[in-house]
N, C-alpha and C. Protein backbone atom coordinates (compact mmCIF):
# COMPACT_ATOMS: atom_id res chain seq x y z
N UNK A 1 112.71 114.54 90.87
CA UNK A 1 112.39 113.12 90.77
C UNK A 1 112.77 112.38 92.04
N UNK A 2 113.98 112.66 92.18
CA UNK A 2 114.03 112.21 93.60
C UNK A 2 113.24 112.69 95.09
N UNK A 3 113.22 113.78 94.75
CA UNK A 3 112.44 114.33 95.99
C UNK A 3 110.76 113.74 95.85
N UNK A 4 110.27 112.91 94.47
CA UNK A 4 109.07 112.13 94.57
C UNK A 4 108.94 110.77 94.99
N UNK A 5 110.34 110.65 94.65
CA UNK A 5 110.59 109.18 95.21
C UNK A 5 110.61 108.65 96.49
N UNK A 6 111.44 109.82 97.51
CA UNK A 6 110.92 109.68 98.64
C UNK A 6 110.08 109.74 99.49
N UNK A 7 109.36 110.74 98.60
CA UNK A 7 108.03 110.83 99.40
C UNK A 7 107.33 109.75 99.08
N UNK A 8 107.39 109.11 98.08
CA UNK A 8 106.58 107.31 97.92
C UNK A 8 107.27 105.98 98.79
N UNK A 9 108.66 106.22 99.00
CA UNK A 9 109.23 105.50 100.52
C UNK A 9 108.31 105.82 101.55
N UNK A 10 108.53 107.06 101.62
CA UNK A 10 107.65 107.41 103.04
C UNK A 10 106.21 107.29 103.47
N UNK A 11 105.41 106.99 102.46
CA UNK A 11 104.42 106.24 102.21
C UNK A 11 104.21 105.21 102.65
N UNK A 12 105.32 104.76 102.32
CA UNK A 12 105.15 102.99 102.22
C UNK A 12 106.19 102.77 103.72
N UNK A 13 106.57 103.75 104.68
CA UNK A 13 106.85 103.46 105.86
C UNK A 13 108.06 103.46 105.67
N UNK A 14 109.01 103.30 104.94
CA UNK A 14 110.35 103.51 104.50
C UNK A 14 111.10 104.83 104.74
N UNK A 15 111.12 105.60 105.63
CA UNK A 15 111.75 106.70 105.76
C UNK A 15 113.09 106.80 106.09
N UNK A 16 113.56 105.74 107.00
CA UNK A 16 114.94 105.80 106.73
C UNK A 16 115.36 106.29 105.34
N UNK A 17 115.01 105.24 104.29
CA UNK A 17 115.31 105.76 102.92
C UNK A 17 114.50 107.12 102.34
N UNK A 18 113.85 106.98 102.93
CA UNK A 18 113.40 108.29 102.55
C UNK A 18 114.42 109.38 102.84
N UNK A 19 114.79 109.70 103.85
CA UNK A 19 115.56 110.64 104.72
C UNK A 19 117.05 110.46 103.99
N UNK A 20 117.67 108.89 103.46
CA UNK A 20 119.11 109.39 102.76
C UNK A 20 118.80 109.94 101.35
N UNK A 21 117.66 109.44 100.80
CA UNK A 21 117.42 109.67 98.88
C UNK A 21 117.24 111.49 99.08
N UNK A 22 116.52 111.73 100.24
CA UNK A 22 116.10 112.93 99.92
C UNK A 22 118.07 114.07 100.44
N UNK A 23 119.14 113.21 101.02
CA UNK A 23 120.08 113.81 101.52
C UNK A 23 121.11 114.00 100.41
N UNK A 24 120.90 112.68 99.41
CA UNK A 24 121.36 112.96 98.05
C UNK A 24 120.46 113.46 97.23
N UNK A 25 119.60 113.81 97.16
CA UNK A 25 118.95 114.84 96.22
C UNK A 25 119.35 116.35 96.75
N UNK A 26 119.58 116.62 97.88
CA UNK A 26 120.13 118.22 98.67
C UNK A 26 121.67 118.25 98.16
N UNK A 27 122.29 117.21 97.88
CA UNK A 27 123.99 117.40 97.16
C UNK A 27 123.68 117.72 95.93
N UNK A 28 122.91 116.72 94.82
CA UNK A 28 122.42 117.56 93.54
C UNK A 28 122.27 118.51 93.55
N UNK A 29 121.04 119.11 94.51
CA UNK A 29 120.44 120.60 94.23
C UNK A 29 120.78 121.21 95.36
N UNK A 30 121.70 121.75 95.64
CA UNK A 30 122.00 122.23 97.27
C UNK A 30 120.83 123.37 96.98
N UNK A 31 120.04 124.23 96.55
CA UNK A 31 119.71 125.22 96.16
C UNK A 31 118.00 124.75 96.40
N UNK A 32 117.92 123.91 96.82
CA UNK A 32 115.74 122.95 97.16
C UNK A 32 116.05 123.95 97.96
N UNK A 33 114.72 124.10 98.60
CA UNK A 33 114.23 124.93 100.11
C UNK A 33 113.12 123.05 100.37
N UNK A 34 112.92 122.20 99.39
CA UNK A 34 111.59 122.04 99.84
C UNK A 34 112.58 120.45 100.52
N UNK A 35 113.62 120.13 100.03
CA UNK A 35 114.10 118.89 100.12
C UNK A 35 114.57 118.82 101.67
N UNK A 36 115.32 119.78 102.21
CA UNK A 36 115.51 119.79 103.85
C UNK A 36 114.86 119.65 104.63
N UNK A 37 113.73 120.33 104.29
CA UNK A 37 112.39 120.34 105.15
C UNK A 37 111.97 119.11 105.29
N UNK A 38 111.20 118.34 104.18
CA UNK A 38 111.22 117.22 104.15
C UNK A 38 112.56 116.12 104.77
N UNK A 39 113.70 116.31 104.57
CA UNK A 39 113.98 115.25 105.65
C UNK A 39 114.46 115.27 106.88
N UNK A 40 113.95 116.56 107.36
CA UNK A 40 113.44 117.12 108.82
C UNK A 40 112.31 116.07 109.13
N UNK A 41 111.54 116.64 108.22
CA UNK A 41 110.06 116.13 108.67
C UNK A 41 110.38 114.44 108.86
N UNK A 42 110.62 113.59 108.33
CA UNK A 42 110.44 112.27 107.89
C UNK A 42 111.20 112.05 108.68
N UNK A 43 112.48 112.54 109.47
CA UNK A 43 113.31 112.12 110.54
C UNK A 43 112.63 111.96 111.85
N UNK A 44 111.43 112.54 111.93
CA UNK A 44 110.59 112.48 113.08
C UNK A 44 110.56 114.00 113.89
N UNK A 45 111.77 114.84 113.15
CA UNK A 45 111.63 116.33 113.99
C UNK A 45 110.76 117.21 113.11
N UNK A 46 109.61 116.93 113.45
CA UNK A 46 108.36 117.65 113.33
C UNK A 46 108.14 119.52 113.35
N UNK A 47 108.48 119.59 114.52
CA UNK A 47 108.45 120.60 115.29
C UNK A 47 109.53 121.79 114.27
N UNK A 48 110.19 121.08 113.96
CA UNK A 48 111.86 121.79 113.76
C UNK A 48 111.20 122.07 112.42
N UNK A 49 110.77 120.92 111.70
CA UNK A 49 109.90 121.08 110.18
C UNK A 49 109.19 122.26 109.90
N UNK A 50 108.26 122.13 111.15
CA UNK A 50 107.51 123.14 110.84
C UNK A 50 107.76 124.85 110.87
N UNK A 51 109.24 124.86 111.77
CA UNK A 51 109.59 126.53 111.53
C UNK A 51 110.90 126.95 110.68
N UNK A 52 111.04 125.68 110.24
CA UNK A 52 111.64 126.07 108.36
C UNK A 52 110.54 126.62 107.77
N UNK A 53 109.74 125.54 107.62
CA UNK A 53 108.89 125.83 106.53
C UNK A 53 107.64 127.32 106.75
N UNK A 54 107.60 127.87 108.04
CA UNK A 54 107.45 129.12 109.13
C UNK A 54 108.41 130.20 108.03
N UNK A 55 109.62 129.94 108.16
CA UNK A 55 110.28 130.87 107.16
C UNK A 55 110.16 130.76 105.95
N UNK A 56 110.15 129.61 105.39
CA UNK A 56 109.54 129.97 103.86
C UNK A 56 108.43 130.95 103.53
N UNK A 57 107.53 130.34 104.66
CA UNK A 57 106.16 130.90 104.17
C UNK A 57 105.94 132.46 104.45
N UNK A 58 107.24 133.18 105.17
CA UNK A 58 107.21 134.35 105.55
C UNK A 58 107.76 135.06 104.08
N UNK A 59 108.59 134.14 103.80
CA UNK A 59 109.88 134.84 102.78
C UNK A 59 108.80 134.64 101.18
N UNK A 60 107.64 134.12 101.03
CA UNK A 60 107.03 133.64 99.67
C UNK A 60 105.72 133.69 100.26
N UNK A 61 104.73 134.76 101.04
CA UNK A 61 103.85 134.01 101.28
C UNK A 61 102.53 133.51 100.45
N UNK A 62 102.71 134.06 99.22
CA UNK A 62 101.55 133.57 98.28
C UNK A 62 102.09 131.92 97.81
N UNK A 63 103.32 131.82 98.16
CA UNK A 63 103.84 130.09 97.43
C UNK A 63 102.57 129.19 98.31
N UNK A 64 101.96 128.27 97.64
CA UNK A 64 100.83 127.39 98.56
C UNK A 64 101.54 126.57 99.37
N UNK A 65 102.56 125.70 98.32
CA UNK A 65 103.80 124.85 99.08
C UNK A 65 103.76 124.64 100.24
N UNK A 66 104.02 125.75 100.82
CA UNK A 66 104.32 126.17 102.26
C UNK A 66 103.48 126.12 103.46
N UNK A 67 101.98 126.39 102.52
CA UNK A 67 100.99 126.62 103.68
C UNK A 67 100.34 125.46 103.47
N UNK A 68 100.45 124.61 102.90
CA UNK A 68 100.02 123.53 102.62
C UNK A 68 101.02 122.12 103.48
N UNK A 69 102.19 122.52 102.97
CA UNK A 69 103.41 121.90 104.00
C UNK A 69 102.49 121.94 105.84
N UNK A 70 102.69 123.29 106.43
CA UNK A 70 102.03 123.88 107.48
C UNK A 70 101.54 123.02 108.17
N UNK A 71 100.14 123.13 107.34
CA UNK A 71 98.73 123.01 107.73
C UNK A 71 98.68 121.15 107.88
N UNK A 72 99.63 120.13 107.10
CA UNK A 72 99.73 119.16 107.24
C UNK A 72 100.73 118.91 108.48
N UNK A 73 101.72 119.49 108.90
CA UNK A 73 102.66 119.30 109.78
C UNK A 73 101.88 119.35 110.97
N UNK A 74 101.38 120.60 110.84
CA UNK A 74 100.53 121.03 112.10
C UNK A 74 99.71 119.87 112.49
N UNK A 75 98.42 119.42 111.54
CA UNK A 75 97.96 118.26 112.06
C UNK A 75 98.41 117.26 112.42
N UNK A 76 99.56 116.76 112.15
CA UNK A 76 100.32 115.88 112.71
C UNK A 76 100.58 115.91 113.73
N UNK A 77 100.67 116.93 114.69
CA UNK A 77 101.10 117.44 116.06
C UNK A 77 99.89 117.60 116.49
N UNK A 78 98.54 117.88 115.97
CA UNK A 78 97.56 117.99 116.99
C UNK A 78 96.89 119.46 117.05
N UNK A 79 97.84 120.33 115.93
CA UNK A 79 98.12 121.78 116.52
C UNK A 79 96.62 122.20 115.20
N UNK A 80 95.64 121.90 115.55
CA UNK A 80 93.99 121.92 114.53
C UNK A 80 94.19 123.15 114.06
N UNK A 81 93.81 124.44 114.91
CA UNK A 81 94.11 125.66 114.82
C UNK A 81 94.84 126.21 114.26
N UNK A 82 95.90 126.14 114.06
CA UNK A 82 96.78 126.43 113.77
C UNK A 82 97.18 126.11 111.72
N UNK A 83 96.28 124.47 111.36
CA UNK A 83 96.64 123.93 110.35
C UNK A 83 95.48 124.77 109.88
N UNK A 84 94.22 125.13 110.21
CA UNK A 84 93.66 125.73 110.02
C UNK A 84 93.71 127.19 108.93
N UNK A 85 94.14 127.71 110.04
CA UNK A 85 94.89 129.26 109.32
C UNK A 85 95.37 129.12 108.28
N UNK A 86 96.43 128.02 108.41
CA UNK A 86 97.00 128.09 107.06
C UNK A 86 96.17 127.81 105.97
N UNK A 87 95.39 127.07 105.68
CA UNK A 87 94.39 126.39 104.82
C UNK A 87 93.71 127.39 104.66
N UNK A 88 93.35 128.55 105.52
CA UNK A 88 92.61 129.52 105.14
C UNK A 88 93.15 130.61 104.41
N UNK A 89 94.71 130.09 104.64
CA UNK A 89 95.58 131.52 103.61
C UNK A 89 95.60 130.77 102.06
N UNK A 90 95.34 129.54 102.28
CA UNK A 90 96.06 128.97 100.90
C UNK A 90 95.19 129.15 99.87
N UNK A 91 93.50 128.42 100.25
CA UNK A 91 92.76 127.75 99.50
C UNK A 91 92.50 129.28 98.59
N UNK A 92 91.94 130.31 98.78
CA UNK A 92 91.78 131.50 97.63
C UNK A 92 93.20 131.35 96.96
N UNK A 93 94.15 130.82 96.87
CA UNK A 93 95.69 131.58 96.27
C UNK A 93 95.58 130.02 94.99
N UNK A 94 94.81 128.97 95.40
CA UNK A 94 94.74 128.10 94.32
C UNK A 94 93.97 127.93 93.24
N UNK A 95 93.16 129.10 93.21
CA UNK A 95 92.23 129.14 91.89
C UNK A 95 91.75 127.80 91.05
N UNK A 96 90.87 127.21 92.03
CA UNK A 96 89.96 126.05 91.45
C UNK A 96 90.49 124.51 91.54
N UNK A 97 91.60 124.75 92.04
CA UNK A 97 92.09 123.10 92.27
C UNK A 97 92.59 123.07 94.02
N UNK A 98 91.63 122.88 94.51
CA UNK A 98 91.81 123.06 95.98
C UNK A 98 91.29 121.70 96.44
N UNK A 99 90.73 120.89 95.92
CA UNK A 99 90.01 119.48 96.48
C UNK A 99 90.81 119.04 97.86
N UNK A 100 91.80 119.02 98.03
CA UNK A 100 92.67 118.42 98.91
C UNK A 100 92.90 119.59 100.55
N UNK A 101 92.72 120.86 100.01
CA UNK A 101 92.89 121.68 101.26
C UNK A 101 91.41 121.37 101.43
N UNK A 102 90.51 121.84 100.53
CA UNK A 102 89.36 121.61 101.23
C UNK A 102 88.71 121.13 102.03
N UNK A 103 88.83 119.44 101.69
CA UNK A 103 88.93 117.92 102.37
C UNK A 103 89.86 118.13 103.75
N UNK A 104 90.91 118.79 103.87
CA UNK A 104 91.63 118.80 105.10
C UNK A 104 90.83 119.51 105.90
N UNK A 105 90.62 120.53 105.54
CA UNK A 105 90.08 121.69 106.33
C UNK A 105 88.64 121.33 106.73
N UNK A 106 87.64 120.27 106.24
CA UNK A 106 86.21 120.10 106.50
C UNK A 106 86.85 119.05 107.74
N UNK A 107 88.12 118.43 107.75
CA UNK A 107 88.47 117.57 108.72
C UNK A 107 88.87 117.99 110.05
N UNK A 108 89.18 119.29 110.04
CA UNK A 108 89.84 120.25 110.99
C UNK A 108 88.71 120.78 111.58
N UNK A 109 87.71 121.33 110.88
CA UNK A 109 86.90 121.86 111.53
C UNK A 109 85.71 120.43 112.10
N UNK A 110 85.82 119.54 112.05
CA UNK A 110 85.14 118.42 112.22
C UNK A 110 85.81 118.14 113.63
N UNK A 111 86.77 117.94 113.79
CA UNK A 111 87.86 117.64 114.94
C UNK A 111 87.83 118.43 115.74
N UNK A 112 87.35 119.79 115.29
CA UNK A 112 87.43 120.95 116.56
C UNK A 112 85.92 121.43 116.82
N UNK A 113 84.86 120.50 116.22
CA UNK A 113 83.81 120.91 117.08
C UNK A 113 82.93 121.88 116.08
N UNK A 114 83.23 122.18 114.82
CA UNK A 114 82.54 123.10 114.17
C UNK A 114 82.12 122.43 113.16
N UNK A 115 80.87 121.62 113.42
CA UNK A 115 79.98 120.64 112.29
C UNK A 115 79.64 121.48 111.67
N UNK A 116 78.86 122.70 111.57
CA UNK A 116 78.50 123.21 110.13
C UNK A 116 79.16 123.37 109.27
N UNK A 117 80.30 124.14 109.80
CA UNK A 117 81.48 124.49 109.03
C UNK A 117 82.40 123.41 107.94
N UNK A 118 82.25 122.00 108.78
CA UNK A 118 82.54 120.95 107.67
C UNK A 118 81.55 120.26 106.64
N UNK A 119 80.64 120.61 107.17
CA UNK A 119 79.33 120.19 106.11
C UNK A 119 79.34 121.47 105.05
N UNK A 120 79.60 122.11 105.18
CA UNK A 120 80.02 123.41 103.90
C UNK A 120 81.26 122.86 103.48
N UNK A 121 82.45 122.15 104.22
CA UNK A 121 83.51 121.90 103.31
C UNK A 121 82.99 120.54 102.24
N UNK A 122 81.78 120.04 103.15
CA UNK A 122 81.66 118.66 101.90
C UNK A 122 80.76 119.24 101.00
N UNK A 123 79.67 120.40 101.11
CA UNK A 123 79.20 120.93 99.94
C UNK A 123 79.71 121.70 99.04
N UNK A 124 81.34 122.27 99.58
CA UNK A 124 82.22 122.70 98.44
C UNK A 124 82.70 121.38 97.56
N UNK A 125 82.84 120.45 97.97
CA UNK A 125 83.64 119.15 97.22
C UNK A 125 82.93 119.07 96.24
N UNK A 126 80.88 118.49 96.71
CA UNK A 126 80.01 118.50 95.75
C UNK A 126 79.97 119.12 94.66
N UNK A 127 80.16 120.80 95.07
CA UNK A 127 79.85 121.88 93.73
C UNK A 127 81.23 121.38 92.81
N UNK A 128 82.41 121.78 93.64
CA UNK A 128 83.24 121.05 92.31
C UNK A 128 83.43 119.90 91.53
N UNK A 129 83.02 118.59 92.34
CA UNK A 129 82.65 117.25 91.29
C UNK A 129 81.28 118.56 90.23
N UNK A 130 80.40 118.94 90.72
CA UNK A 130 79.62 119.14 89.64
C UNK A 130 80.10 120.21 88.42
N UNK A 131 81.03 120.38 89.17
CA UNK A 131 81.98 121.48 87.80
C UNK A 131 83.04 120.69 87.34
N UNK A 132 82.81 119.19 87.50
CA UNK A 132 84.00 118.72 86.53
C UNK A 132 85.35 118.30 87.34
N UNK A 133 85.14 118.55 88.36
CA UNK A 133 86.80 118.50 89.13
C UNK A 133 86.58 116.96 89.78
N UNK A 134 87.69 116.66 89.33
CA UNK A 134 88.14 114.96 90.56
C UNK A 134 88.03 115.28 91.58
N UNK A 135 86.82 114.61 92.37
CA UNK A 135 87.02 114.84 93.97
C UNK A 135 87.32 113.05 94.11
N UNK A 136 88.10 113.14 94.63
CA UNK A 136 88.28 111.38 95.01
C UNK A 136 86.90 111.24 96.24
N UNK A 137 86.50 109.11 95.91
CA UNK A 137 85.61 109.44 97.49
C UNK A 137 86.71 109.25 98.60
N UNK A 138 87.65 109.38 98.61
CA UNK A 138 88.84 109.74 99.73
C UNK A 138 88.72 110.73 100.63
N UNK A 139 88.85 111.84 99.47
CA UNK A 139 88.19 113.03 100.41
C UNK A 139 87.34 113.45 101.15
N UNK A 140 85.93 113.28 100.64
CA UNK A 140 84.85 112.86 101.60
C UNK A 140 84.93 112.10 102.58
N UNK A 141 85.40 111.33 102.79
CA UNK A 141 85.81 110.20 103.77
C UNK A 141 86.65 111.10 104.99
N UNK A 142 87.55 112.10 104.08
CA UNK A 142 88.69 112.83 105.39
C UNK A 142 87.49 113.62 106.21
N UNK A 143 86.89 114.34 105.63
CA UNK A 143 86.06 115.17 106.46
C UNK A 143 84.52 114.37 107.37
N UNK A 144 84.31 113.56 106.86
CA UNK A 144 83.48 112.31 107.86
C UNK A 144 84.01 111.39 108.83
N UNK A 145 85.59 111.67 108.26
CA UNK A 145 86.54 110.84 110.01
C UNK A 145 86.53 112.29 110.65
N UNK A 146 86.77 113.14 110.32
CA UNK A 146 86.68 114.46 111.42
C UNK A 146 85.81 114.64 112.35
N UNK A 147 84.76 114.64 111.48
CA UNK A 147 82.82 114.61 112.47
C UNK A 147 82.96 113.49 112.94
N UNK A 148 83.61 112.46 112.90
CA UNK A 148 83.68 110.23 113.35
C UNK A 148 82.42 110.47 113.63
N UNK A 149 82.00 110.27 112.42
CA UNK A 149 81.11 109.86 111.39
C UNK A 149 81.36 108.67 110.91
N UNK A 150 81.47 107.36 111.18
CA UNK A 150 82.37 106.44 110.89
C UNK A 150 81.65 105.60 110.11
N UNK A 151 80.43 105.84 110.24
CA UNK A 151 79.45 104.71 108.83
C UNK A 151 80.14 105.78 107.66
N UNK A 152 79.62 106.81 107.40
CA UNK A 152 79.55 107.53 106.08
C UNK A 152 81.27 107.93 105.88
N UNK A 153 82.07 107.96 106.74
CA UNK A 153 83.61 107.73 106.27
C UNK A 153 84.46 106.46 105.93
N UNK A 154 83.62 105.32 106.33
CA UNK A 154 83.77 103.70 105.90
C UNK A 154 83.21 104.10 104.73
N UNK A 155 81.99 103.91 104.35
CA UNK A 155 80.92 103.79 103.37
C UNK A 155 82.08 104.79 102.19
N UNK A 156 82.35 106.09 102.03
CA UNK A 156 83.11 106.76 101.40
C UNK A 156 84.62 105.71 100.86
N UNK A 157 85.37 105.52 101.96
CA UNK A 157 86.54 104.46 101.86
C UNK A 157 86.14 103.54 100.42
N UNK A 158 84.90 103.00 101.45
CA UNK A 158 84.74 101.58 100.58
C UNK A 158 84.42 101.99 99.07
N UNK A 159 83.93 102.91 98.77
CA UNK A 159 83.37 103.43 97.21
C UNK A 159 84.55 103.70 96.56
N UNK A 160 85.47 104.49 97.39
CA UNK A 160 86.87 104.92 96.67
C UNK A 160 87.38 103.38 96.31
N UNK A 161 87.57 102.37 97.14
CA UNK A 161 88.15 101.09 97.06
C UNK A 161 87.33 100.32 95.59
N UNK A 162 85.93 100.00 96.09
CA UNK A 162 85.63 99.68 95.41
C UNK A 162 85.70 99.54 93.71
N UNK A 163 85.86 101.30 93.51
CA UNK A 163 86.17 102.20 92.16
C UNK A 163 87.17 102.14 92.01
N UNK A 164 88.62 102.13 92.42
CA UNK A 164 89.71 102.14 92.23
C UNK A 164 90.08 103.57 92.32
N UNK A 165 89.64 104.37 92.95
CA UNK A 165 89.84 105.56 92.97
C UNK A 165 91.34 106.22 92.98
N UNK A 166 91.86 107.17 92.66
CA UNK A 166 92.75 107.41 92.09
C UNK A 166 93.27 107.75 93.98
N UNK A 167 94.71 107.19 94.27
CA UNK A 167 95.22 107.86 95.88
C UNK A 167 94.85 107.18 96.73
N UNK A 168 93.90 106.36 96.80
CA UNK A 168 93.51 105.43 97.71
C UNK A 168 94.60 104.88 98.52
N UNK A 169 95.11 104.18 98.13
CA UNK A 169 96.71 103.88 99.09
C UNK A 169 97.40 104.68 99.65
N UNK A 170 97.56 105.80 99.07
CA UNK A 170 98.64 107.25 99.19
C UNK A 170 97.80 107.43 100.59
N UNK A 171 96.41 107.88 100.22
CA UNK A 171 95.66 108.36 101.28
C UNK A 171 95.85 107.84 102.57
N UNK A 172 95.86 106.73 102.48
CA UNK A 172 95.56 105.93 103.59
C UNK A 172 96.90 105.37 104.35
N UNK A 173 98.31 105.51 103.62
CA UNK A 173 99.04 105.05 103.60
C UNK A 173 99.89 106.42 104.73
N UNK A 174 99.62 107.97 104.26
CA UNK A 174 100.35 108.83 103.67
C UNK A 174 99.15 109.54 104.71
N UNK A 175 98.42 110.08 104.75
CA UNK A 175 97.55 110.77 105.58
C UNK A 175 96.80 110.15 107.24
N UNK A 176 97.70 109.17 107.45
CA UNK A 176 97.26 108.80 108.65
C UNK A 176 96.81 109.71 109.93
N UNK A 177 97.33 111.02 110.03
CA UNK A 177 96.53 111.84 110.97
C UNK A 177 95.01 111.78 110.28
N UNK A 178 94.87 111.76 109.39
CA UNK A 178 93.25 112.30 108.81
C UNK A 178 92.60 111.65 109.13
N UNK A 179 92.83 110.46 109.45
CA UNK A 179 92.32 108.81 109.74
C UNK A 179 92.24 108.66 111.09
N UNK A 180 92.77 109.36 112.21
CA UNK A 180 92.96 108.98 113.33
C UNK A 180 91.69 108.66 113.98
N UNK A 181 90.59 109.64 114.05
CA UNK A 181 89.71 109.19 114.87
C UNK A 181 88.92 107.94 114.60
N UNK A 182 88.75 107.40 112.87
CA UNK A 182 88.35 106.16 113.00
C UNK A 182 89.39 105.17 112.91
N UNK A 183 90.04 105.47 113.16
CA UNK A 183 91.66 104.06 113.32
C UNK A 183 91.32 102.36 114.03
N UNK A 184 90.52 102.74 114.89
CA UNK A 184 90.56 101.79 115.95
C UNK A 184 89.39 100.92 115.12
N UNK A 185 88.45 101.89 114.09
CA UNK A 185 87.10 100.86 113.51
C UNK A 185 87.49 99.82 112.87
N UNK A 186 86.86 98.32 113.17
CA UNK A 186 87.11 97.16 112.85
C UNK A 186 87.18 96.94 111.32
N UNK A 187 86.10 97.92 110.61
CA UNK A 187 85.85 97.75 109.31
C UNK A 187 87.00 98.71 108.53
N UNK A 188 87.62 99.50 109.39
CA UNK A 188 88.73 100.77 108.34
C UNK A 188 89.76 99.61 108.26
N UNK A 189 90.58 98.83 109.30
CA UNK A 189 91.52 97.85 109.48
C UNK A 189 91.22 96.76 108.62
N UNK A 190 89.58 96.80 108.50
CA UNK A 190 89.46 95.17 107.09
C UNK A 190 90.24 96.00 105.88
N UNK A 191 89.69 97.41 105.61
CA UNK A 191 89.84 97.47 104.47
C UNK A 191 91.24 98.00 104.16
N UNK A 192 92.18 98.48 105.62
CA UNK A 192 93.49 98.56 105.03
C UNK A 192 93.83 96.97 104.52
N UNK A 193 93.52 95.70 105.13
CA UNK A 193 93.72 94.45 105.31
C UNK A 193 93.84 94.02 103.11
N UNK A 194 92.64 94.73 103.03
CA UNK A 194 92.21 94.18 101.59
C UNK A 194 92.98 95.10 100.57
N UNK A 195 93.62 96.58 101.40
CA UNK A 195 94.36 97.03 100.00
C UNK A 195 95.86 96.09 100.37
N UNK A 196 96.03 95.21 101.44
CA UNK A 196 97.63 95.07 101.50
C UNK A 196 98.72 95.73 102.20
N UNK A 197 97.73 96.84 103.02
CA UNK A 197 98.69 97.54 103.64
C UNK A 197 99.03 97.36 105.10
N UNK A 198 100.20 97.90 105.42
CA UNK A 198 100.41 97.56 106.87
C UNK A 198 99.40 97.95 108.12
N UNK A 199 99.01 97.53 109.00
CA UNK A 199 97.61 97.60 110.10
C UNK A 199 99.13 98.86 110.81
N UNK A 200 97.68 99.32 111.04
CA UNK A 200 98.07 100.67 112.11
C UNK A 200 98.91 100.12 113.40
């Protein structure tokens, strides 16, 4: 519980607190692997984050946790390739609830130059909305800022907004690498403006 709590500080830009809630949740449970990492990460040592969580994923490597941890750290640093791989170890190990690696990964390969390859990650999203699965329009949106594609990743935004889509804030709040290449668009900044959230 605590280790959710901070990650909703850290959301909301609060990491200082993030970084002590999650230092008293490691005295409760001295025994987390996932709580250190995290307030590695949120302290700003990135780098250091990512080869903890390097050993987890050696010591468990079917745990997704880990490669999922990764593959987000990694993008944060820039390191595409790299978040990549991991996303490619994870997404078979999640058996049908993958919406979120997916969406990363159509963004990765969007960012590095391989448009087909993300237009197959948005026709995987499709097949699973048509099998029933929540795809937020969030997600779609991650992999159309990748291609900056910036009408059809606004246009996506705005539908999620519009709908009340479930993460919308989190997303936007909480995934700011995913967002980077349309950051600067006049219309992404209205619409952080209209959920209330802080401008980039």
């Amino acid at each position: 519980v605590l280790g959710d709590y901070a990650r909703f500080l850290a959301m909301r830009g609060r990491k200082k607190e993030a970084v002590a809630l999650l230092q008293k949740a490691i005295k409760l449970d001295p025994n987390s692997k996932s709580h250190p990492i995290w307030a590695v990460f949120y302290s700003g040592r990135v780098e250091e984050a990512i080869q903890l969580l390097l050993i987890e994923s050696q010591s468990e490597p079917e745990e997704t946790t880990w490669h999922w941890g990764l593959a987000m750290f990694y993008t944060e640093v820039g390191k595409y390739d790299d978040a990549i791989k991991h996303l490619r170890i994870q997404i078979p190990l999640m058996k049908g609830d993958e919406v979120d690696e997916i969406a990363l990964l159509g963004n990765l390969y969007g960012r590095t130059g391989r448009r087909a390859q993300a237009l197959e990650m948005l026709e995987r999203l499709d097949e699973l909305a048509r099998q029933e699965k929540y795809v937020s329009p969030a997600l779609k949106a991650w992999v159309y800022s990748g291609l900056n594609d910036r009408d059809k990743a606004i246009l996506w935004l705005t539908k999620g907004y519009e709908s009340h889509a479930h993460r919308m804030g989190s997303d936007l709040v909480y995934r700011k690498s995913v967002f980077e290449p349309i950051a600067d668009d006049p219309r992404f900044k209205e619409l952080l403006r209209k959920m209330n959230l802080e401008p980039w």
